[in-house]
N, C-alpha and C. Protein backbone atom coordinates (compact mmCIF):
# COMPACT_ATOMS: atom_id res chain seq x y z
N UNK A 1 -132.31 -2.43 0.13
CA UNK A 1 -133.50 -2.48 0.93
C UNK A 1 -134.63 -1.80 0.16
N UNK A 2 -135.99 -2.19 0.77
CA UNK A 2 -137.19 -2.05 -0.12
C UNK A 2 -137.87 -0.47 0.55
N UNK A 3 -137.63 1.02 -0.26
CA UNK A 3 -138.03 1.78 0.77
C UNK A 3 -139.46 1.37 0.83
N UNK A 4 -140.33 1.20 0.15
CA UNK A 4 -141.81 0.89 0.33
C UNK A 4 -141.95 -0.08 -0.19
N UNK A 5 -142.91 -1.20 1.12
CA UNK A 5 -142.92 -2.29 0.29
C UNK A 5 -144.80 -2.84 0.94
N UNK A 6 -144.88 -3.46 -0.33
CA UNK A 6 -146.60 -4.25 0.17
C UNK A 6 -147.03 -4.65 1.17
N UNK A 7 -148.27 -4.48 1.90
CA UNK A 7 -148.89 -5.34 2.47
C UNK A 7 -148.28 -6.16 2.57
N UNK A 8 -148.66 -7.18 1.53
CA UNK A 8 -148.03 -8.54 1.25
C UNK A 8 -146.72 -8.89 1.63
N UNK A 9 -145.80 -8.07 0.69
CA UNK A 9 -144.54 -8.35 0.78
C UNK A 9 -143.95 -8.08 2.82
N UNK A 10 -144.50 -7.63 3.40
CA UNK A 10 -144.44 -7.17 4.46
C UNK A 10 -144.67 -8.11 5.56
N UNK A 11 -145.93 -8.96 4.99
CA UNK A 11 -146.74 -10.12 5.90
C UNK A 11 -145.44 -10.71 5.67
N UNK A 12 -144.80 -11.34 4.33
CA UNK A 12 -144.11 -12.35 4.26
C UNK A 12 -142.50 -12.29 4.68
N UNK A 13 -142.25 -10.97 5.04
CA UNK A 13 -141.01 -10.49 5.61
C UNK A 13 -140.99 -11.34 7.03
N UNK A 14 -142.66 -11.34 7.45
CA UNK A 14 -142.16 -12.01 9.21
C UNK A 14 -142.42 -13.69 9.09
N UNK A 15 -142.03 -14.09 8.06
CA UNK A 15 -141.68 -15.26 8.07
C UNK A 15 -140.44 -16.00 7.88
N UNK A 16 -140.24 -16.83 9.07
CA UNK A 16 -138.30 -17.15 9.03
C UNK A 16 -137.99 -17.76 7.94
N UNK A 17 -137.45 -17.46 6.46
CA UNK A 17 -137.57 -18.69 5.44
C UNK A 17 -136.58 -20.00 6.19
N UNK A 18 -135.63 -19.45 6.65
CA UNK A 18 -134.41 -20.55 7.68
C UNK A 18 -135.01 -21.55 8.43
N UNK A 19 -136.32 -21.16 9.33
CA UNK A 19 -137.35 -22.34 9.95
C UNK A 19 -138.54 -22.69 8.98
N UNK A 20 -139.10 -21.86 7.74
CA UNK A 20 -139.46 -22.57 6.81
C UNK A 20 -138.83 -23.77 6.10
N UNK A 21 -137.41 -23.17 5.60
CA UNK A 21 -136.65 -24.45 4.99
C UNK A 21 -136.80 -25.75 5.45
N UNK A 22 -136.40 -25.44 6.99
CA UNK A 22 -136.23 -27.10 7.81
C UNK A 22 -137.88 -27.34 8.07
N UNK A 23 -138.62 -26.80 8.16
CA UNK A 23 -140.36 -27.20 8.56
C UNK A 23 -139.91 -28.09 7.29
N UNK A 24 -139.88 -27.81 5.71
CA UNK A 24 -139.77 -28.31 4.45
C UNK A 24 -138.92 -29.64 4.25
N UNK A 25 -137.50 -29.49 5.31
CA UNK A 25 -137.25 -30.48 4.87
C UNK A 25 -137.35 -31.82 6.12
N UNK A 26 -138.53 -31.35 6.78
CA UNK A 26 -138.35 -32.20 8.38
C UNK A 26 -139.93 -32.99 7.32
N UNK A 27 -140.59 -32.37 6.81
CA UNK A 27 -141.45 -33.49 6.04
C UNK A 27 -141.39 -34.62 5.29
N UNK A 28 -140.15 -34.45 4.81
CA UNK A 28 -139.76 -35.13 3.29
C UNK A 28 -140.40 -35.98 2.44
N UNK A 29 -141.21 -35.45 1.96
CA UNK A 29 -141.99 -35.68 1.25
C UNK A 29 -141.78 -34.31 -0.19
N UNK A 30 -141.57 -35.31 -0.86
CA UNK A 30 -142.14 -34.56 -2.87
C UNK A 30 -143.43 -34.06 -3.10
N UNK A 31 -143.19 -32.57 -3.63
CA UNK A 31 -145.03 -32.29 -3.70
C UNK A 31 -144.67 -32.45 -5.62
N UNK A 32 -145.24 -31.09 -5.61
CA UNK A 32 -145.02 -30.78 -7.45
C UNK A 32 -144.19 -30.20 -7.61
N UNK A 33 -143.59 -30.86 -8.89
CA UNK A 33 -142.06 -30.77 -9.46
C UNK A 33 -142.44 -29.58 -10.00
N UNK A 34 -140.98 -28.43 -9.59
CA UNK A 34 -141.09 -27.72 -10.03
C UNK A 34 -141.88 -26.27 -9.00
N UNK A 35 -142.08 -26.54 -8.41
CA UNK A 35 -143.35 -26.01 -7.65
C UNK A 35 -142.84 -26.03 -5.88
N UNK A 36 -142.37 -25.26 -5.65
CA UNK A 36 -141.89 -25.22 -4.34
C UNK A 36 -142.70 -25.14 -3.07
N UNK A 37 -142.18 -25.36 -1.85
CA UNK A 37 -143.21 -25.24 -1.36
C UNK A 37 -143.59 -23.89 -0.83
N UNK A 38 -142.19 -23.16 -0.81
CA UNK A 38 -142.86 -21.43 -0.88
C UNK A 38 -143.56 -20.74 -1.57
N UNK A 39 -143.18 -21.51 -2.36
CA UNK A 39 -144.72 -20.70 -3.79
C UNK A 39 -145.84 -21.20 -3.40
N UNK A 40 -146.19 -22.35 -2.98
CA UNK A 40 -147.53 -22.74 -2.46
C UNK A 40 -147.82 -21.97 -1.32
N UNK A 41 -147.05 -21.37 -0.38
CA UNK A 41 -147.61 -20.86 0.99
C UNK A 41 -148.10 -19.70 0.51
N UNK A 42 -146.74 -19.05 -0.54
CA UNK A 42 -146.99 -17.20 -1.27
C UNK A 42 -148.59 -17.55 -1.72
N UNK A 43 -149.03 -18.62 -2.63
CA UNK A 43 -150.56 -18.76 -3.33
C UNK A 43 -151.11 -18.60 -2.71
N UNK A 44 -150.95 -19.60 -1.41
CA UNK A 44 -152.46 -19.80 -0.53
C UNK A 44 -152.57 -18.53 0.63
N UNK A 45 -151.22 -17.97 0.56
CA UNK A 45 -151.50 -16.59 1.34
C UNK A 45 -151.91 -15.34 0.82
N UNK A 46 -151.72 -15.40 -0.38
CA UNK A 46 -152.59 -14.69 -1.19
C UNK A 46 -153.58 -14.54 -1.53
N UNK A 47 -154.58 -16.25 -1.57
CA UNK A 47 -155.94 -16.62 -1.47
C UNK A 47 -156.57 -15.91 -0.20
N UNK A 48 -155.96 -16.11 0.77
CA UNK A 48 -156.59 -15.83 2.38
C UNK A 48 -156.37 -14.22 2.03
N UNK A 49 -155.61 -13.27 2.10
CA UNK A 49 -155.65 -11.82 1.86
C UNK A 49 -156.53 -11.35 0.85
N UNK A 50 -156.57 -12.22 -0.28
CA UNK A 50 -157.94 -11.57 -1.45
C UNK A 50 -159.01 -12.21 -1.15
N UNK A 51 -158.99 -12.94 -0.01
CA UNK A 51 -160.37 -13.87 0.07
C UNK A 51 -160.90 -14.29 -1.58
N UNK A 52 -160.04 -15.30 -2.30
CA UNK A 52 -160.22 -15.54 -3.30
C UNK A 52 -160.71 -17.09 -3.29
N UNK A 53 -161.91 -17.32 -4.14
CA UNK A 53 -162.92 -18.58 -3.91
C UNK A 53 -162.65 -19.90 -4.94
N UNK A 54 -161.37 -19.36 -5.47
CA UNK A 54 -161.34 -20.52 -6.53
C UNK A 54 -159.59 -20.77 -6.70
N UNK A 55 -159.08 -22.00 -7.25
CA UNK A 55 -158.03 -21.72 -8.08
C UNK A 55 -157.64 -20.63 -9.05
N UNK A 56 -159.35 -20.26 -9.72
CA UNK A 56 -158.67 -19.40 -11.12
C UNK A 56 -158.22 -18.39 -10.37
N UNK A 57 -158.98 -17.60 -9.52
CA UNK A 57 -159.04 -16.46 -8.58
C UNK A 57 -157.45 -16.25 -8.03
N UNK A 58 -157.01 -17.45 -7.76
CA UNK A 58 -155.75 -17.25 -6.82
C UNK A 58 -154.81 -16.95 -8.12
N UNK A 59 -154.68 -17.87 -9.24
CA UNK A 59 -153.51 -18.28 -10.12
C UNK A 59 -153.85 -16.85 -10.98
N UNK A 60 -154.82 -16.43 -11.52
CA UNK A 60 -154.97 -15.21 -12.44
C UNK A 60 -154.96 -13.75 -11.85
N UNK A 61 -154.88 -13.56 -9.94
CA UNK A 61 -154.39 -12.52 -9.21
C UNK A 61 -152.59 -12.67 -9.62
N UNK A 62 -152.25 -13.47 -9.05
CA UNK A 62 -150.69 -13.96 -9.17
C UNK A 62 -150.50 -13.73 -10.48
N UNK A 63 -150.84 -13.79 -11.39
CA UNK A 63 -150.62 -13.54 -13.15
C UNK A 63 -150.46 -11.91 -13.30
N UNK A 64 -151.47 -11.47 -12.28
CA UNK A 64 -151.70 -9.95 -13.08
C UNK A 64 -150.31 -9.02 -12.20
N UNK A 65 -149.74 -9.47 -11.09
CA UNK A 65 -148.77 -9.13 -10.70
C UNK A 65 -147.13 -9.36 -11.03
N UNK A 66 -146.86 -9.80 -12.32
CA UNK A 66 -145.88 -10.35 -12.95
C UNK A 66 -144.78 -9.90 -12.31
N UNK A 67 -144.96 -8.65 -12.44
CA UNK A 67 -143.48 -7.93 -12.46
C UNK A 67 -142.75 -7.76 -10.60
N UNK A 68 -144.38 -8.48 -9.71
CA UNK A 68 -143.39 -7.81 -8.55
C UNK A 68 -143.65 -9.06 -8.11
N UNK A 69 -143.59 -10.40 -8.57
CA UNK A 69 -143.46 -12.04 -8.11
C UNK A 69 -141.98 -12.24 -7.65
N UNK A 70 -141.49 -11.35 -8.32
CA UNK A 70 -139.69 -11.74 -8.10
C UNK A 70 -139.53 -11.04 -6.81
N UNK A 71 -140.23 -10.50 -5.89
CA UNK A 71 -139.94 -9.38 -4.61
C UNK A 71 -140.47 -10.62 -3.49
N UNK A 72 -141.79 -11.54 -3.97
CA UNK A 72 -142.37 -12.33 -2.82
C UNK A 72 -141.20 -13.92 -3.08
N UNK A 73 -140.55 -13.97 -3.97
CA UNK A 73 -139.77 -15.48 -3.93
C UNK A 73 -140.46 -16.23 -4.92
N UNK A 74 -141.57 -15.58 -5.75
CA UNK A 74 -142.07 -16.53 -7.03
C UNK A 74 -141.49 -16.56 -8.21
N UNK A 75 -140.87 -17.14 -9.16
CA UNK A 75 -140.17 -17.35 -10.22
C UNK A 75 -141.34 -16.66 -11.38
N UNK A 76 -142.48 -17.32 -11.01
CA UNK A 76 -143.89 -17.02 -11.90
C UNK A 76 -144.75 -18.02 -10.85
N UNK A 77 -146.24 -17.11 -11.74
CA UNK A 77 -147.36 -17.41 -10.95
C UNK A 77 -147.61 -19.13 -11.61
N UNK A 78 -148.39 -19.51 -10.15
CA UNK A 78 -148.47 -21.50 -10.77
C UNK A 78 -149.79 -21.30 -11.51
N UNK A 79 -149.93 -22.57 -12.00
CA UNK A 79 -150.80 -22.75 -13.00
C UNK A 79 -152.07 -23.53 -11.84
N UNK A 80 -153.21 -23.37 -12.55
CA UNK A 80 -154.09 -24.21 -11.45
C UNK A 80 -154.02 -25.36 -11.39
N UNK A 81 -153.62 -25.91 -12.56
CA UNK A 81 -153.49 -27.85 -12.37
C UNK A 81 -152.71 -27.92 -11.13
N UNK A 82 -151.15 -27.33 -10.97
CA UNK A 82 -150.12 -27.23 -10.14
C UNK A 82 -149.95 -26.79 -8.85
N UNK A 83 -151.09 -25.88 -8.59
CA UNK A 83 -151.49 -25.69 -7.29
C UNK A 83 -152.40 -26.87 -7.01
N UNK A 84 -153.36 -27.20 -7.98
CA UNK A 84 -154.63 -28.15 -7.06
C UNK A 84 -153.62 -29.07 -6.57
N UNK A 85 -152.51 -29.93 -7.28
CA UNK A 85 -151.56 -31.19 -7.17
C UNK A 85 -151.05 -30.48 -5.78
N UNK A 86 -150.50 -29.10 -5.52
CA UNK A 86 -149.56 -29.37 -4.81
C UNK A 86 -150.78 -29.69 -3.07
N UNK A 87 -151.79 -28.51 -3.26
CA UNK A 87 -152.63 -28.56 -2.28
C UNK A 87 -152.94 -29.71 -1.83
N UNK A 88 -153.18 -30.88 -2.98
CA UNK A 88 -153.77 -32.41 -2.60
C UNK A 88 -152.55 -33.17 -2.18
N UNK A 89 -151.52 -33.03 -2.39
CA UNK A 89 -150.44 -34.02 -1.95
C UNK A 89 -149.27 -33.77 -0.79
N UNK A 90 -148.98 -32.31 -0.69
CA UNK A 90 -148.73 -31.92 0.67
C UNK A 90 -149.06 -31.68 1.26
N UNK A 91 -148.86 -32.37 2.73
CA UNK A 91 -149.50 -32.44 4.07
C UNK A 91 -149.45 -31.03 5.05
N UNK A 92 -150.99 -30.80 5.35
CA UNK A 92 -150.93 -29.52 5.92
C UNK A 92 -150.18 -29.23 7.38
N UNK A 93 -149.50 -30.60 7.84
CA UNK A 93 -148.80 -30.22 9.20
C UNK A 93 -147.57 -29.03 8.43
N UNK A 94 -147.14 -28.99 7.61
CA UNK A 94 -146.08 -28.29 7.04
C UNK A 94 -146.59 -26.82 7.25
N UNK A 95 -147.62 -26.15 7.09
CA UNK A 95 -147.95 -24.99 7.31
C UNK A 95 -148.45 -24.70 9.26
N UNK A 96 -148.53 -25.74 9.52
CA UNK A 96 -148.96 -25.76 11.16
C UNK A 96 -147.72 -25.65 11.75
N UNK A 97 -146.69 -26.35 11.45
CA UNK A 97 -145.37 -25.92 12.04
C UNK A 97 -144.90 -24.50 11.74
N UNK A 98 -145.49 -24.07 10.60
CA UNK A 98 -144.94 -22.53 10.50
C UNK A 98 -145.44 -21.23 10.99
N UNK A 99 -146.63 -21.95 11.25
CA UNK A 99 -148.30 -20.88 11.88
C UNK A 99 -147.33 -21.22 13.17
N UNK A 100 -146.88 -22.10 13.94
CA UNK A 100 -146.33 -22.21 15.35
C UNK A 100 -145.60 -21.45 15.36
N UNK A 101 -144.22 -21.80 14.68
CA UNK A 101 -142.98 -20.46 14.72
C UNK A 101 -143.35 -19.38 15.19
N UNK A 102 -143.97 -18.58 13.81
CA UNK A 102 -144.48 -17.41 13.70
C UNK A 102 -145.55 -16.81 15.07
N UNK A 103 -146.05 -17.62 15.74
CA UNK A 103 -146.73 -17.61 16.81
C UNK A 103 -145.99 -17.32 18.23
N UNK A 104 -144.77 -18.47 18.55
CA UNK A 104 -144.20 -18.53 19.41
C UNK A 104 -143.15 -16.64 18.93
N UNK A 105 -143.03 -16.56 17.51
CA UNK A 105 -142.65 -15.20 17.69
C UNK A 105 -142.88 -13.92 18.13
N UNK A 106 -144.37 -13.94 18.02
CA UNK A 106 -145.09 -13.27 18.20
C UNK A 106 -145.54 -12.98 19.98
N UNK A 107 -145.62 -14.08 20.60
CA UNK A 107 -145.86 -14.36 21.28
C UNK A 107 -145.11 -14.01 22.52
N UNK A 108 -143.58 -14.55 22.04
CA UNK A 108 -141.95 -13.57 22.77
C UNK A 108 -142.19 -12.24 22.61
N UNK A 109 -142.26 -11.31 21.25
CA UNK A 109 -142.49 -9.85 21.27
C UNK A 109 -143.28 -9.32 22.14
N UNK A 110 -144.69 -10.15 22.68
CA UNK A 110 -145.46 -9.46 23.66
C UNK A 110 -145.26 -9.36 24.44
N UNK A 111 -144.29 -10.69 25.20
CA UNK A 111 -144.23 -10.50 26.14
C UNK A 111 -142.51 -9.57 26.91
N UNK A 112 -142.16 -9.27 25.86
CA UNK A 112 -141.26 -8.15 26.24
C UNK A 112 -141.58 -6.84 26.44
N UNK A 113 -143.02 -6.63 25.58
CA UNK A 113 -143.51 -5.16 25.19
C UNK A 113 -143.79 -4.70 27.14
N UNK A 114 -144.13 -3.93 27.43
CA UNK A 114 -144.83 -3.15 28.86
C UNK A 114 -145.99 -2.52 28.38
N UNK A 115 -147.49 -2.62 29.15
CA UNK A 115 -148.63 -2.25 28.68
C UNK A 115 -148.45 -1.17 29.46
């Protein structure tokens, strides 16, 4: 276990990869070879947390973190050709089914909590 772990790594802890998988494979559809589609969510959730305005921005943050890519599920950071491909060819219902999950999870926790 991670005694201290990132922001980041933390956001991505409350995501089910088990209802990611099947969101992934209920699409079936091929994005970029090579290029998963968790590494695309890790990018673009990384874009939204650095509020980063470009490809280079996203792919050369992800570069400068080498050593702790292996903690979020990235092999290595993508290249920008490989993100723009994957962004243009997989369909964004794939991240709307996972924004749901994560919602309906969220959503159960409250309503167990007592105000």
């Amino acid at each position: 276990m991670i005694a201290v772990a990132s922001c980041f790594s933390q956001l991505l802890s409350l995501i089910n990869r088990g209802a990611f998988a099947r969101a992934v494979r209920n699409i079936k559809r091929r994005g970029a070879k090579g290029f998963s589609c968790w590494d695309q969510f890790v990018a673009m959730l990384f874009c939204q947390l650095g509020a980063a305005h470009s490809l280079r921005e996203i792919c050369g943050g992800l570069a400068t973190a080498m050593g702790k890519l292996s903690h979020l599920g990235l092999s290595q950071a993508p290249t920008r050709s490989t993100l723009a491909y994957a962004n243009t060819h997989r369909p964004w219902q794939l991240y709307q089914t996972v924004f749901e999950d994560l919602l309906g999870q969220c959503q159960a926790l409250a309503a167990t909590r007592s105000q």
